[in-house]
C-alpha atoms as a PDB file:
ATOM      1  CA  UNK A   1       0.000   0.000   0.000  1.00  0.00           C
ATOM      2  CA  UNK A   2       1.540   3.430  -0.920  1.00  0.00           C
ATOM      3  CA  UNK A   3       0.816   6.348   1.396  1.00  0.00           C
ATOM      4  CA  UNK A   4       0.851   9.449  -0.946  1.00  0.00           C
ATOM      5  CA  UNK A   5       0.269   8.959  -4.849  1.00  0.00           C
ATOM      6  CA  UNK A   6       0.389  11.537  -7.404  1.00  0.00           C
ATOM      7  CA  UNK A   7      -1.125  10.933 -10.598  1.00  0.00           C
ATOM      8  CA  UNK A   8       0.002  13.453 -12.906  1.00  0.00           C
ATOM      9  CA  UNK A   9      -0.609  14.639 -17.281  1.00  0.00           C
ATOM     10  CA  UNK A  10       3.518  15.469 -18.048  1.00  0.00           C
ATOM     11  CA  UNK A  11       7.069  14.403 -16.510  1.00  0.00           C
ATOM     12  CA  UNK A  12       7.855  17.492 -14.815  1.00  0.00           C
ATOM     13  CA  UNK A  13       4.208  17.972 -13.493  1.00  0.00           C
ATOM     14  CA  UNK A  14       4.905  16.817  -9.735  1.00  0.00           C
ATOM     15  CA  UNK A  15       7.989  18.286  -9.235  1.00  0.00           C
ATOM     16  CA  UNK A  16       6.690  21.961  -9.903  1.00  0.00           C
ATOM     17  CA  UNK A  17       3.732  21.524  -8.005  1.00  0.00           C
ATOM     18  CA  UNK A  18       4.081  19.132  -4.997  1.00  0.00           C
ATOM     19  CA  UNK A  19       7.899  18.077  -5.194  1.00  0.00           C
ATOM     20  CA  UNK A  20       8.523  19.573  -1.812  1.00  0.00           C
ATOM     21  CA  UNK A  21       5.623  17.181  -0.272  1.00  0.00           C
ATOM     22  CA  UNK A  22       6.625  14.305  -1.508  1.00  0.00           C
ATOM     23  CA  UNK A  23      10.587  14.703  -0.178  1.00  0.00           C
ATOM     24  CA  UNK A  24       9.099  15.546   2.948  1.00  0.00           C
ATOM     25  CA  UNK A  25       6.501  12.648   2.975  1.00  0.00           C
ATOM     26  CA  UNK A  26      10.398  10.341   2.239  1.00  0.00           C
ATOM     27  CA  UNK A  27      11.814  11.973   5.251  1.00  0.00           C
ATOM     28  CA  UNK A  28       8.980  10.867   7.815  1.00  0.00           C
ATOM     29  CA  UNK A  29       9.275   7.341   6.434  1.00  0.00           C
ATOM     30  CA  UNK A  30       6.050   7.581   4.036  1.00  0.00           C
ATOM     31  CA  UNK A  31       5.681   5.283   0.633  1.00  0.00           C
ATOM     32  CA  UNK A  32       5.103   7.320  -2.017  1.00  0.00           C
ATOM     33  CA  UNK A  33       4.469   6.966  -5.600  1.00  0.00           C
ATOM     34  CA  UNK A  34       3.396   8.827  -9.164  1.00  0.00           C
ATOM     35  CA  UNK A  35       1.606   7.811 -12.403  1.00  0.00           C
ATOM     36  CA  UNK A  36       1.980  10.123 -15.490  1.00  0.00           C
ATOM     37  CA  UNK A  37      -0.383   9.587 -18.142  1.00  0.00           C
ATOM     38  CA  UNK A  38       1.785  11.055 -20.796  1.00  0.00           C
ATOM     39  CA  UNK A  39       5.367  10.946 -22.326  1.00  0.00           C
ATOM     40  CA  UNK A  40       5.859  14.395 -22.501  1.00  0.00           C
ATOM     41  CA  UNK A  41       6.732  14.327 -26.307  1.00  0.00           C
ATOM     42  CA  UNK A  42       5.726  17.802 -27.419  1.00  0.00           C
ATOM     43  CA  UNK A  43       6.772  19.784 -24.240  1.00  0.00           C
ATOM     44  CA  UNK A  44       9.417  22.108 -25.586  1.00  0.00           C
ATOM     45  CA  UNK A  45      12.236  20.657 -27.739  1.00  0.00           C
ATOM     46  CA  UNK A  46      13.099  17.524 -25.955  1.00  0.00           C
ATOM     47  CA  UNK A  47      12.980  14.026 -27.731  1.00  0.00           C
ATOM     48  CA  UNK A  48      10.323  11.779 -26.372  1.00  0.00           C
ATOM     49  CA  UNK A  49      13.534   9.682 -24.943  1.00  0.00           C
ATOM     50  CA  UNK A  50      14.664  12.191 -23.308  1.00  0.00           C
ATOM     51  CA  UNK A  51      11.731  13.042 -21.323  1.00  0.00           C
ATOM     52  CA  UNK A  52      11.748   9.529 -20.171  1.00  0.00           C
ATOM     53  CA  UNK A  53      15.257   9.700 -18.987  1.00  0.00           C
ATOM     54  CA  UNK A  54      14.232  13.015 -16.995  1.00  0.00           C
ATOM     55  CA  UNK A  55      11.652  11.481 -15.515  1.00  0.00           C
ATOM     56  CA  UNK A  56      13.770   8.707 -14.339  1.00  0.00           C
ATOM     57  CA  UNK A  57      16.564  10.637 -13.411  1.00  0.00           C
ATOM     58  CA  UNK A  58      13.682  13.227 -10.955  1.00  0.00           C
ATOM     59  CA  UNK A  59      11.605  10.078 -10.002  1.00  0.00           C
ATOM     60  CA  UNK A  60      14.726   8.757  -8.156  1.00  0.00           C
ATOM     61  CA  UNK A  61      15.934  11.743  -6.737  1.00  0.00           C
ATOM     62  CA  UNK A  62      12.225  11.463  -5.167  1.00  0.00           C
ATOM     63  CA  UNK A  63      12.610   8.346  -3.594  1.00  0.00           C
ATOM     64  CA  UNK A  64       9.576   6.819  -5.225  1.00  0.00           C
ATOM     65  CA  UNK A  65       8.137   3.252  -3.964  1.00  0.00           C
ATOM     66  CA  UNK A  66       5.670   3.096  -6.991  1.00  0.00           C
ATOM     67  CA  UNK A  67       6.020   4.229 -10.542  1.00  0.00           C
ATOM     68  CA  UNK A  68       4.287   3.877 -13.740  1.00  0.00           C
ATOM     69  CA  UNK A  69       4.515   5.550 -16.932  1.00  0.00           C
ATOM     70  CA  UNK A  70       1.590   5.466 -19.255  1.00  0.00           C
ATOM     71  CA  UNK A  71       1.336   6.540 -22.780  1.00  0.00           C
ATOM     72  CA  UNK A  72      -1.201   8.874 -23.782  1.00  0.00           C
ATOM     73  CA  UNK A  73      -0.351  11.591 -26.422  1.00  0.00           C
ATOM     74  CA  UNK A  74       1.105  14.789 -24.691  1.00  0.00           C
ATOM     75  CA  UNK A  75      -1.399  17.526 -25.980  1.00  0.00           C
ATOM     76  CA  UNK A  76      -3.939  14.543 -26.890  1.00  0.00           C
ATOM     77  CA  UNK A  77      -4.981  13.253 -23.668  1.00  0.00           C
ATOM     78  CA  UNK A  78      -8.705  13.494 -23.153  1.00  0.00           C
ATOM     79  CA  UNK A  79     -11.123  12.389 -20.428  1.00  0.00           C
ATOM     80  CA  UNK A  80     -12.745   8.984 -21.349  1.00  0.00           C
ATOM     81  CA  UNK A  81     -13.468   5.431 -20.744  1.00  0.00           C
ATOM     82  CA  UNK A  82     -10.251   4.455 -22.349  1.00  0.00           C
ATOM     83  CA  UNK A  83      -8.173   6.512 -19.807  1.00  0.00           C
ATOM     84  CA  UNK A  84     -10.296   5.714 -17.002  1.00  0.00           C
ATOM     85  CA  UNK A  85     -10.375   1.753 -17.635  1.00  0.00           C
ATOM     86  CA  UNK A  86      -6.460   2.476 -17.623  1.00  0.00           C
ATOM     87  CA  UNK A  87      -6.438   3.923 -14.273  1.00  0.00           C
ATOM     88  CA  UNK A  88      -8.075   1.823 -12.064  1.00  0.00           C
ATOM     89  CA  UNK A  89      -6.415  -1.563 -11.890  1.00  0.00           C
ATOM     90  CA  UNK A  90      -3.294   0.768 -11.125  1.00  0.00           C
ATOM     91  CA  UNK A  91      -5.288   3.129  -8.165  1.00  0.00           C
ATOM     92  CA  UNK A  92      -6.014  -0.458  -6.708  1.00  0.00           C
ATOM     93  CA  UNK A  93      -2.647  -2.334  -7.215  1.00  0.00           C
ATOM     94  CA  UNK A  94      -1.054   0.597  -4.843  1.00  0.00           C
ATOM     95  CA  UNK A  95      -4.419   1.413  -2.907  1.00  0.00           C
ATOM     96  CA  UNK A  96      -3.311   5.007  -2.282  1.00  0.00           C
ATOM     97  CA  UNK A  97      -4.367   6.546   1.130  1.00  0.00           C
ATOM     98  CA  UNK A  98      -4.005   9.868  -0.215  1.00  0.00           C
ATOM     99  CA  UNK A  99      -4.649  10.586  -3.417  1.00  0.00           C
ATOM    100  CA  UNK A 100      -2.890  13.917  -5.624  1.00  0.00           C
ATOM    101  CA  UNK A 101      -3.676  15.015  -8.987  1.00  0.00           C
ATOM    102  CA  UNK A 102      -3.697  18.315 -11.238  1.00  0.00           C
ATOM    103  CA  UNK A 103      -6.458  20.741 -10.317  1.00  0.00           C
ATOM    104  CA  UNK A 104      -9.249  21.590 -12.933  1.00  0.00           C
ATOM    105  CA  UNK A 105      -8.626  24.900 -13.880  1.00  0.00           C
ATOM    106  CA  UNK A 106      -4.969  24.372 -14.624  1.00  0.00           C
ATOM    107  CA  UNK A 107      -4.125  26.095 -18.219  1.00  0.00           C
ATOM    108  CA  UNK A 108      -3.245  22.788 -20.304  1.00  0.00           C
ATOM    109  CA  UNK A 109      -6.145  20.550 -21.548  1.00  0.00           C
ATOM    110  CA  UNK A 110      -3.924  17.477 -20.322  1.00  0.00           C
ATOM    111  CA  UNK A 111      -4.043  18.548 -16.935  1.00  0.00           C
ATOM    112  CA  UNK A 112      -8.439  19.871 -17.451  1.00  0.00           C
ATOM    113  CA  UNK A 113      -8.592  15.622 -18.836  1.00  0.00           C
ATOM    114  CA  UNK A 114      -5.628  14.265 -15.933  1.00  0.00           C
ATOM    115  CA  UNK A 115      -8.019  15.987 -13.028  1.00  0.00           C
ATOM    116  CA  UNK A 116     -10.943  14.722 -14.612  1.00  0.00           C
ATOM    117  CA  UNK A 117      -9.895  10.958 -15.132  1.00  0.00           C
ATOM    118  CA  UNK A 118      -8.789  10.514 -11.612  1.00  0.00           C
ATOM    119  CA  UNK A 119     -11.895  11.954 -10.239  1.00  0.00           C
ATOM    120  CA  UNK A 120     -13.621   9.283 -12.310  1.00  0.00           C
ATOM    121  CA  UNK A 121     -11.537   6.404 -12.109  1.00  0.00           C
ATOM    122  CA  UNK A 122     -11.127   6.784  -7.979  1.00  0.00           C
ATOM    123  CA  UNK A 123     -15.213   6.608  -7.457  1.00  0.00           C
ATOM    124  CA  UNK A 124     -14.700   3.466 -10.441  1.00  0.00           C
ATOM    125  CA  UNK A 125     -12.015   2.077  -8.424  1.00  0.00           C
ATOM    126  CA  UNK A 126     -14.781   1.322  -4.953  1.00  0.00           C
ATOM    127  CA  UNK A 127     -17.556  -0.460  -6.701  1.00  0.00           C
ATOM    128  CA  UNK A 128     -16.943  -3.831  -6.433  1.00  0.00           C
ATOM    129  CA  UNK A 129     -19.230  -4.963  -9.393  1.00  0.00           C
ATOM    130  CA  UNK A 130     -17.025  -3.005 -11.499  1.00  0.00           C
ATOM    131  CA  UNK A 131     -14.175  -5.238 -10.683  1.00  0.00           C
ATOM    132  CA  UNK A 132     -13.222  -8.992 -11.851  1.00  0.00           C
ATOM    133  CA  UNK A 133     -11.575  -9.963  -8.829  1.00  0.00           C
ATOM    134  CA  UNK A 134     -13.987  -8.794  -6.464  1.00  0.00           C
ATOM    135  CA  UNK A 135     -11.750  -5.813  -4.893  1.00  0.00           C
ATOM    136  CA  UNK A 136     -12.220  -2.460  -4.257  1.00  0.00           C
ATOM    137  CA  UNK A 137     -10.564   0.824  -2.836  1.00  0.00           C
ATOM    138  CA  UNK A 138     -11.239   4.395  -1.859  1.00  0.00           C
ATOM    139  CA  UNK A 139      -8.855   6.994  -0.896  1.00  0.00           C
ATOM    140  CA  UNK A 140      -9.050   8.407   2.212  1.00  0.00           C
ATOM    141  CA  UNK A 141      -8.657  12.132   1.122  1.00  0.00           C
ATOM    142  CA  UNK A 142      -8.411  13.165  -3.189  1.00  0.00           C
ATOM    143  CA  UNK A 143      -6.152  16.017  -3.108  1.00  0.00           C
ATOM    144  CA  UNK A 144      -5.148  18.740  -5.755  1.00  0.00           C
ATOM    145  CA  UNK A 145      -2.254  20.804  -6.788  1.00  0.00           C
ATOM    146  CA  UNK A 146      -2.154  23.596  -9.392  1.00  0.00           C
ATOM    147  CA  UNK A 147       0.924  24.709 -11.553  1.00  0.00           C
ATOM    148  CA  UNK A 148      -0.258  27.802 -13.092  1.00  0.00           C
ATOM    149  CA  UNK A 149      -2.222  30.777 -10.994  1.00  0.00           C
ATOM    150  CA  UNK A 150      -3.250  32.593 -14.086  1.00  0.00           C
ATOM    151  CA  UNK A 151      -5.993  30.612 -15.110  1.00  0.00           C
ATOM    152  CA  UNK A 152      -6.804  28.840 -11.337  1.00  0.00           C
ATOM    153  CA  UNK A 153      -7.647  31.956  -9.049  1.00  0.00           C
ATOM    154  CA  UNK A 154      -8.644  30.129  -5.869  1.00  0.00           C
ATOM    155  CA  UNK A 155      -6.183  30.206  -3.395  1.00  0.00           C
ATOM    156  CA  UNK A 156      -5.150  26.955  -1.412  1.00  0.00           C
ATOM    157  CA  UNK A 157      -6.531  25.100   1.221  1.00  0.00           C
ATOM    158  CA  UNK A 158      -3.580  23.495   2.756  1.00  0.00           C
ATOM    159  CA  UNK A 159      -0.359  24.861   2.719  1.00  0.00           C
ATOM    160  CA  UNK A 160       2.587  23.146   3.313  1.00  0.00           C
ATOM    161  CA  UNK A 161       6.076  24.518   4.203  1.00  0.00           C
ATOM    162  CA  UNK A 162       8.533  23.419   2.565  1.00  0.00           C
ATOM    163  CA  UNK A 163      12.151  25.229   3.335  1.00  0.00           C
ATOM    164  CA  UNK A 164      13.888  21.906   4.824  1.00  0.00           C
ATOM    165  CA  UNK A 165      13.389  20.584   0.952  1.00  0.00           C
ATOM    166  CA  UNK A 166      13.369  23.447  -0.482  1.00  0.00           C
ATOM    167  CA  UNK A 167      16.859  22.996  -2.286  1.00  0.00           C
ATOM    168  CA  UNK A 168      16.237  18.967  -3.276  1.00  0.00           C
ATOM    169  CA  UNK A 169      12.874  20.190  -4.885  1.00  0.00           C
ATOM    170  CA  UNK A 170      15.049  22.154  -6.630  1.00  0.00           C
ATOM    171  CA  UNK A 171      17.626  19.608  -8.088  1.00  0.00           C
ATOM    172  CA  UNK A 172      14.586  17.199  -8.930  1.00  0.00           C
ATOM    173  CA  UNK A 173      13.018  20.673 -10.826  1.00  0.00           C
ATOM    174  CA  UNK A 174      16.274  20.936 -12.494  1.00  0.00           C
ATOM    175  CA  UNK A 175      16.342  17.012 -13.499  1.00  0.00           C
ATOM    176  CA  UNK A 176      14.069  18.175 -16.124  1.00  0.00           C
ATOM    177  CA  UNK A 177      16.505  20.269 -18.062  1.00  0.00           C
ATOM    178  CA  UNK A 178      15.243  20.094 -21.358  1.00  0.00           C
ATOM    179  CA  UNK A 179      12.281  21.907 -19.275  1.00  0.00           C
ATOM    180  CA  UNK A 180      13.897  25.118 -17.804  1.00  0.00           C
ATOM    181  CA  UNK A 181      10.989  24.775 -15.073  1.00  0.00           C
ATOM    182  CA  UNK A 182      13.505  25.561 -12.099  1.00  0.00           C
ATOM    183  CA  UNK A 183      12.405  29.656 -12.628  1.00  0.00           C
ATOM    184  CA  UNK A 184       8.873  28.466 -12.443  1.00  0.00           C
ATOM    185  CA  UNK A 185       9.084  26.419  -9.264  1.00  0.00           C
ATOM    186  CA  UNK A 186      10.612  28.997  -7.672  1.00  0.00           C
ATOM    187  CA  UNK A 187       8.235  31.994  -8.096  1.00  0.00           C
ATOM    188  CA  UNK A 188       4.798  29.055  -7.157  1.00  0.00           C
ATOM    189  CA  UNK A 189       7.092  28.374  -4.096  1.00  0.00           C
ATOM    190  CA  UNK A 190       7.711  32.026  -3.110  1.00  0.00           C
ATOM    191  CA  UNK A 191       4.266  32.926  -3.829  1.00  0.00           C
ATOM    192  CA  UNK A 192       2.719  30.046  -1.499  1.00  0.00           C
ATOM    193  CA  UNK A 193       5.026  30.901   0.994  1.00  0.00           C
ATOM    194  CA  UNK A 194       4.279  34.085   1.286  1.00  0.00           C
ATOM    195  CA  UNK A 195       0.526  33.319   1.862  1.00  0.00           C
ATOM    196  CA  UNK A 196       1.650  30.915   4.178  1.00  0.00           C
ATOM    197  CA  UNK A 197       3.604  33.202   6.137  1.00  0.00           C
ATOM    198  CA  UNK A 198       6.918  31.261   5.742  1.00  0.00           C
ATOM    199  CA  UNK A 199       9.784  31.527   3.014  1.00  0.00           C
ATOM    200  CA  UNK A 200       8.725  28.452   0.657  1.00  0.00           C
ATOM    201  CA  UNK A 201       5.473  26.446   0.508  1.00  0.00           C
ATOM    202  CA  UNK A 202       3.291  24.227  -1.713  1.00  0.00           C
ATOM    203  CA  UNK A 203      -0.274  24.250  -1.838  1.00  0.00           C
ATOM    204  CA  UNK A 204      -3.073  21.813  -2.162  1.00  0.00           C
ATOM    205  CA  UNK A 205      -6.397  22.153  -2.412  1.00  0.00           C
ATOM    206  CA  UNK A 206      -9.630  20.225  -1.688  1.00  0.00           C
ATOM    207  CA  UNK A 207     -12.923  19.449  -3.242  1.00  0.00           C
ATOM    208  CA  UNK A 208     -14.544  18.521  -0.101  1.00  0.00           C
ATOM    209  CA  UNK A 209     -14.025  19.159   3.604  1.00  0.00           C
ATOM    210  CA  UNK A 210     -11.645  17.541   5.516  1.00  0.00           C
ATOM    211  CA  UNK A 211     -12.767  16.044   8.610  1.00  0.00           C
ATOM    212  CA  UNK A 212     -10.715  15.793  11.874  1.00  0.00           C
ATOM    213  CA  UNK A 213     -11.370  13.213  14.447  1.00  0.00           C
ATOM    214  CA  UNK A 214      -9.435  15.160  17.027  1.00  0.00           C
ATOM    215  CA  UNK A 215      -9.256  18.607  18.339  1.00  0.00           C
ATOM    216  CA  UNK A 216      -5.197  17.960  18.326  1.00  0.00           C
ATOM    217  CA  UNK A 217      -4.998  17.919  14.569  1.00  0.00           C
ATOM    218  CA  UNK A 218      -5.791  21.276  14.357  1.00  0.00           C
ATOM    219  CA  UNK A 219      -2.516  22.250  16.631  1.00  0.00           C
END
């Protein structure tokens, strides 16, 4: 069972966005893991190859228990039964407590179809009728993260600091060289942490409420 999963549209997507988490989730002896639905093929200038090589090179720096790559077309990936029916036997072959993905109103379509396919394959992924084996899962909280503030305008719900990663979110940013994404992951951490009142932060937001069952979680 993995702790914290990501599932994410490009290589570079979890890095930007919830890097900082995910080191920090290593460090208090969490399993973690990411799916990416695409190759990355038509981000930038990079070969398809050497997206995957990035991605290799970042998901290690991680510390990832769990990885998968999919193949969807980068720019082509669309909400469906085809990418749904790919995403469940993998949601219940980890059985994520905590589920990540791409928010919504992110700019790119793949990230508007990512969002949208892990909404649909985690309520897929508990009915027990919709499975040949019989087995089921549901996470315990479906998270989101957002890369781009232009087009999503909400502000967090959770904020997480991040300064005692800040510099190995950084090297797996910079992983992705064929990217130049470092820049970018700097200004989203800045900005978060300033909201947050501390130097560097992520954010995560929710589509529901979270519940506490006691009055020390709030401390």
């Amino acid at each position: 069972m993995i702790d914290l999963l990501a599932v994410t549209a490009h290589p570079d997507d979890l890095e930007i966005c919830a890097g900082g988490i995910f080191l920090k989730a290593k460090k208090e002896g969490k399993k973690t893991g990411l799916i990416i639905c695409t190759r990355g093929e038509s981000g930038g200038y990079a070969q398809q190859q050497t997206r995957e090589q990035e991605a290799l090179h970042a998901n290690g720096l991680l510390g990832l228990d769990y990885f998968r790559h999919l193949d969807f077309p980068d720019a082509g990936m669309f909400f469906g039964q085809e990418a749904v029916d790919a995403l469940i036997p993998l949601l219940r072959e980890c059985s994520p407590k905590i589920l990540l993905t791409l928010h919504r109103d992110d700019y790119h379509p793949d990230h508007v179809a990512v969002s949208q396919t892990v909404e649909a394959a985690s309520f897929v992924a508990g009915l027990k009728k919709h499975s040949q084996d019989g087995s089921d899962w549901k996470p315990k909280e479906l998270m989101y993260f957002s890369g781009d503030l232009r087009t999503n305008k909400r502000g967090p719900d959770i904020l997480v600091n991040i300064e005692d990663v800040y510099e190995e979110k950084l090297a797996c940013c910079a992983a992705h060289a064929s990217q130049n994404i470092v820049g970018h992951a700097e200004r989203l951490a800045e900005w978060f942490g300033y909201l947050g009142g501390c130097k560097y932060a992520e954010g995560l937001y929710l589509r529901n409420p979270l519940t506490l069952n006691q009055a020390g979680s709030l401390f």
